[in-house]
N, C-alpha and C. Protein backbone atom coordinates (compact mmCIF):
# COMPACT_ATOMS: atom_id res chain seq x y z
N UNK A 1 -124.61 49.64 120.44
CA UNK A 1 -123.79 50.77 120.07
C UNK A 1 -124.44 51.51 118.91
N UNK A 2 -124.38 52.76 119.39
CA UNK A 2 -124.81 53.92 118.03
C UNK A 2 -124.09 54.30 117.31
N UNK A 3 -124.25 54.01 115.79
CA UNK A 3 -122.84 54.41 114.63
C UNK A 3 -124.11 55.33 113.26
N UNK A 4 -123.35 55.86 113.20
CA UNK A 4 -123.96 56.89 111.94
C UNK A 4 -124.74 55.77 111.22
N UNK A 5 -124.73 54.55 110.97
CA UNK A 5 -125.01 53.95 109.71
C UNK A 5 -127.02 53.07 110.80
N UNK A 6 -126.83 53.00 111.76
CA UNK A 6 -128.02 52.84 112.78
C UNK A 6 -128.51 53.65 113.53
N UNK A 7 -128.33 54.62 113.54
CA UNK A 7 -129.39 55.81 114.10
C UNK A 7 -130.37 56.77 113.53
N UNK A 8 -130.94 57.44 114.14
CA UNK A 8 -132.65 57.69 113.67
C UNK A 8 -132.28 59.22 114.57
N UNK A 9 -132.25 60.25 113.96
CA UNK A 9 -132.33 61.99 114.82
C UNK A 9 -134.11 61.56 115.30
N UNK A 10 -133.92 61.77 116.85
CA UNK A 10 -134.77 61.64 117.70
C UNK A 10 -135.62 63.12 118.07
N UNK A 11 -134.70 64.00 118.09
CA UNK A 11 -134.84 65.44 118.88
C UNK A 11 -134.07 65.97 118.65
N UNK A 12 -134.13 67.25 118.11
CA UNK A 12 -133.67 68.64 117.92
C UNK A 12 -134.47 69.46 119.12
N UNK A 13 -133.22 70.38 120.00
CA UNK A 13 -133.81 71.41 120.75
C UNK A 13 -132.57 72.42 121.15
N UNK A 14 -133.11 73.27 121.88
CA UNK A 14 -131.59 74.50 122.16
C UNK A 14 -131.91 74.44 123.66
N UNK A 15 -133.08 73.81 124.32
CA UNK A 15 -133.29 73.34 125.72
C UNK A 15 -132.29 72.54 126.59
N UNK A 16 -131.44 73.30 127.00
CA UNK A 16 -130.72 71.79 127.76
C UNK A 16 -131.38 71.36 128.93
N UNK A 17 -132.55 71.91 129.51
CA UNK A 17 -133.26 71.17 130.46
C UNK A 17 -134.08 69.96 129.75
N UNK A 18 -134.89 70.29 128.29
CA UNK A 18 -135.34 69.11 127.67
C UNK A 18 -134.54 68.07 127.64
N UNK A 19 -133.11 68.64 127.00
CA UNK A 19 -132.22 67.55 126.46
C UNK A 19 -132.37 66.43 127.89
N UNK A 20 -131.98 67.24 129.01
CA UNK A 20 -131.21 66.20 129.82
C UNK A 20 -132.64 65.96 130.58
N UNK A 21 -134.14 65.93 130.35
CA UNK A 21 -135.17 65.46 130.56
C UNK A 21 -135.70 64.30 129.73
N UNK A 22 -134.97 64.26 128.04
CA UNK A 22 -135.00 63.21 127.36
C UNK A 22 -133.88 62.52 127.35
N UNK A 23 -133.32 62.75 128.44
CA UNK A 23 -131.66 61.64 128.75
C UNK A 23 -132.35 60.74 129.51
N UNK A 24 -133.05 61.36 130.64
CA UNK A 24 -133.21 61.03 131.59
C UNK A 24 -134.47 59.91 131.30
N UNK A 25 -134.98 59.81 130.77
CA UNK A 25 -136.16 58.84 130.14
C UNK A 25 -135.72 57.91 129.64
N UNK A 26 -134.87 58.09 128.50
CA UNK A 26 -134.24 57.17 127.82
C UNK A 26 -133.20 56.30 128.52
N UNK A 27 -132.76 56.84 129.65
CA UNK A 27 -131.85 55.98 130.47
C UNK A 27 -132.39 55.28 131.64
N UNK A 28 -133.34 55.79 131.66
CA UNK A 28 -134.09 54.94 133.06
C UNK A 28 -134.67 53.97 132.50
N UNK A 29 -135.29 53.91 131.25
CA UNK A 29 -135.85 53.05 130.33
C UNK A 29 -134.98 51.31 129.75
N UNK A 30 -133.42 52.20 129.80
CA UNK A 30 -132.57 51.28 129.24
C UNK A 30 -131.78 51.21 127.79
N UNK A 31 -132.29 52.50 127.26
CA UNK A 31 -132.47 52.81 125.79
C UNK A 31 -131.05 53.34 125.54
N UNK A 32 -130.14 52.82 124.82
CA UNK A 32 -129.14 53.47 124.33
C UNK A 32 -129.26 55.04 122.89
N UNK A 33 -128.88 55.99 123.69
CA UNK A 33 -128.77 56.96 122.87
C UNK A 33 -127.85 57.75 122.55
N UNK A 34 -127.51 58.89 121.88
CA UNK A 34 -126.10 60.00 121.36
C UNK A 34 -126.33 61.13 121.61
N UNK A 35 -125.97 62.24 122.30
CA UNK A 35 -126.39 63.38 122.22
C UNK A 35 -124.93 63.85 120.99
N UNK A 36 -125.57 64.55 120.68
CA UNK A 36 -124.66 65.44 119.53
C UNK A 36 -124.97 66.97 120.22
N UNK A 37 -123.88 67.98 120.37
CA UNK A 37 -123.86 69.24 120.94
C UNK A 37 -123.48 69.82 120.58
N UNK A 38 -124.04 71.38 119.68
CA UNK A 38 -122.97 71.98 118.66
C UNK A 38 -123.15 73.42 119.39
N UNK A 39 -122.18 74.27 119.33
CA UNK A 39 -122.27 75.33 120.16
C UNK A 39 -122.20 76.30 118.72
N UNK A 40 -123.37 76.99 118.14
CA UNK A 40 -123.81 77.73 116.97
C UNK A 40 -123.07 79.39 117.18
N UNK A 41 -122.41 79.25 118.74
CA UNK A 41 -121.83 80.94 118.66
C UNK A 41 -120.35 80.80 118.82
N UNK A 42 -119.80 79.36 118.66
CA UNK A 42 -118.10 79.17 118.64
C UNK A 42 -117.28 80.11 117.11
N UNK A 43 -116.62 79.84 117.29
CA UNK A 43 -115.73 80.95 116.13
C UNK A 43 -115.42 79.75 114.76
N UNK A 44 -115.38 78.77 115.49
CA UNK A 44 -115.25 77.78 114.58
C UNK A 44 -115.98 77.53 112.74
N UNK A 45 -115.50 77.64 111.92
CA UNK A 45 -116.20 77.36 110.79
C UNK A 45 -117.57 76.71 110.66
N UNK A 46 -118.44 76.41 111.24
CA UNK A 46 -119.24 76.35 111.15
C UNK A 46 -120.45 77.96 112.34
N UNK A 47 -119.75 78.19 112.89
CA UNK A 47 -120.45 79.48 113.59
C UNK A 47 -119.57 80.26 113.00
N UNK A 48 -119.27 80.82 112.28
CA UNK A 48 -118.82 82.19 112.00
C UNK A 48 -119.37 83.42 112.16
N UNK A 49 -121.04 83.49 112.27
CA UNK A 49 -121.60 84.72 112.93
C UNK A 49 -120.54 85.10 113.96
N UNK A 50 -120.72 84.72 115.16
CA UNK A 50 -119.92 85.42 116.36
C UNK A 50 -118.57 86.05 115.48
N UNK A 51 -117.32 85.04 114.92
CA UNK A 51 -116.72 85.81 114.41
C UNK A 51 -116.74 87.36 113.67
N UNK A 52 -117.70 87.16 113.00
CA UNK A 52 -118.46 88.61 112.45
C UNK A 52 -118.66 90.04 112.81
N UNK A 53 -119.45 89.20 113.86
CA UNK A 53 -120.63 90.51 114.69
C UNK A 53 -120.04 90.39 116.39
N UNK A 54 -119.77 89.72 116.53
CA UNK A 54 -119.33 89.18 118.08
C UNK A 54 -121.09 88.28 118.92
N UNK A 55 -120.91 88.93 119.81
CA UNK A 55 -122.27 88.23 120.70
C UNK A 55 -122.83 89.17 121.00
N UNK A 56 -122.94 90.01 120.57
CA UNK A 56 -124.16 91.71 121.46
C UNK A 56 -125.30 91.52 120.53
N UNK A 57 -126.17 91.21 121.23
CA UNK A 57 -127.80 91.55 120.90
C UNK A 57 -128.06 89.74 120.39
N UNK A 58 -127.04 88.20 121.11
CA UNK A 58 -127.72 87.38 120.63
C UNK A 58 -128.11 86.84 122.21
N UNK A 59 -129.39 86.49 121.61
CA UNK A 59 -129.88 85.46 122.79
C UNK A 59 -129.09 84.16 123.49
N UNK A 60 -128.15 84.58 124.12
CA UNK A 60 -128.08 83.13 124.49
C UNK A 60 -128.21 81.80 124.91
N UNK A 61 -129.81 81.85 125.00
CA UNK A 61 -130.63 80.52 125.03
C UNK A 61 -130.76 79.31 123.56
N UNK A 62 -130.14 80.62 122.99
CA UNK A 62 -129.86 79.52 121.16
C UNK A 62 -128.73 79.55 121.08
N UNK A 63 -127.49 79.61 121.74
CA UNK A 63 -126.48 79.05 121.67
C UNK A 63 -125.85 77.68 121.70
N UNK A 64 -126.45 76.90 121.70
CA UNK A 64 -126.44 74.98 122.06
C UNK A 64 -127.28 74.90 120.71
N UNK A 65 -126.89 73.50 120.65
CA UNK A 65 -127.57 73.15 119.69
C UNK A 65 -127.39 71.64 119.85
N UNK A 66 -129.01 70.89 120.91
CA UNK A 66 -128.73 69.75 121.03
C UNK A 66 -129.65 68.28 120.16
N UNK A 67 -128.50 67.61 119.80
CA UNK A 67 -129.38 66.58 118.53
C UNK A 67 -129.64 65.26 119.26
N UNK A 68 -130.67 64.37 119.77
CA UNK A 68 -130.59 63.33 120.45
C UNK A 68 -130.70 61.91 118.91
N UNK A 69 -130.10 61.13 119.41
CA UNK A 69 -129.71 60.28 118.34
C UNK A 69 -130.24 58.59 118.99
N UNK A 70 -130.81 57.85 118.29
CA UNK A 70 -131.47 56.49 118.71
C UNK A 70 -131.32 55.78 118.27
N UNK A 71 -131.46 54.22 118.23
CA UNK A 71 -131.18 53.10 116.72
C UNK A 71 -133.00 53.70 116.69
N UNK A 72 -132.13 53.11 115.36
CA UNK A 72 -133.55 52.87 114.26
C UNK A 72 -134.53 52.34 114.56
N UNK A 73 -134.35 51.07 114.94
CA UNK A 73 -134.97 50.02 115.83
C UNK A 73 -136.08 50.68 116.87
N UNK A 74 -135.14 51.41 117.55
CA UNK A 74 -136.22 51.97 118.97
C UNK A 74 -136.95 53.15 118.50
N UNK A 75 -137.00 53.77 117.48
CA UNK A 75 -137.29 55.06 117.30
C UNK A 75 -138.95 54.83 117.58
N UNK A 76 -139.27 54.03 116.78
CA UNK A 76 -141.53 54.13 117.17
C UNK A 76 -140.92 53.98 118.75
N UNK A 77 -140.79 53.27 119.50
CA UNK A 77 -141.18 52.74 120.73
C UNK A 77 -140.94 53.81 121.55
N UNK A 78 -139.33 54.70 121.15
CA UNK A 78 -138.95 55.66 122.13
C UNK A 78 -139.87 57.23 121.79
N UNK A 79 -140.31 57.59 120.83
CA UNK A 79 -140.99 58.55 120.38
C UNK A 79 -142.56 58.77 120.73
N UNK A 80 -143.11 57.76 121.15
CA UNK A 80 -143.82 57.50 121.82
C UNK A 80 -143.96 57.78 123.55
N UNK A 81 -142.63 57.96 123.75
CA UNK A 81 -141.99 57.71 125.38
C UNK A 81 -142.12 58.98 125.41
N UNK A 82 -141.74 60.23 124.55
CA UNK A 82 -141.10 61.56 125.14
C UNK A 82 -142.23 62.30 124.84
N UNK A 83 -143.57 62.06 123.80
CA UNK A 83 -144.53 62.48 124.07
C UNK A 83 -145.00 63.32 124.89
């Protein structure tokens, strides 16, 4: 099990084809991991742009915001893997 106090940020990307290309490794492998998914154009206090300005003129290929999360433990072995 992955808890804030044993994990290692693996990958940062706004790719969700990467993301779910480094799911897909890590699970065929056996490797327990976390995706964390923050959506950077929600209205929510932490995106407040959109609130602002709205969405005209943003790319929405940077709208996601995906964090892959690992134990500590596996991080050399799996970092090595996604190479």
């Amino acid at each position: 099990m992955i808890t804030v106090f044993n994990r290692k940020e693996l990958l940062i990307t706004f790719d969700m084809k990467r993301q779910a290309d480094i799911c897909e490794i890590l699970s065929s492998k056996g490797i327990d991991y976390a995706v964390k998914t923050t959506n950077l154009q929600s209205s929510a206090p932490a995106g407040v742009q959109r609130a602002r300005t709205g969405n005209y003129g943003i790319d929405q290929k940077y709208s996601y915001e995906y964090k892959i999360y690992v134990r500590k433990e596996d991080f050399d072995r799996v970092s090595s893997l996604i190479r």
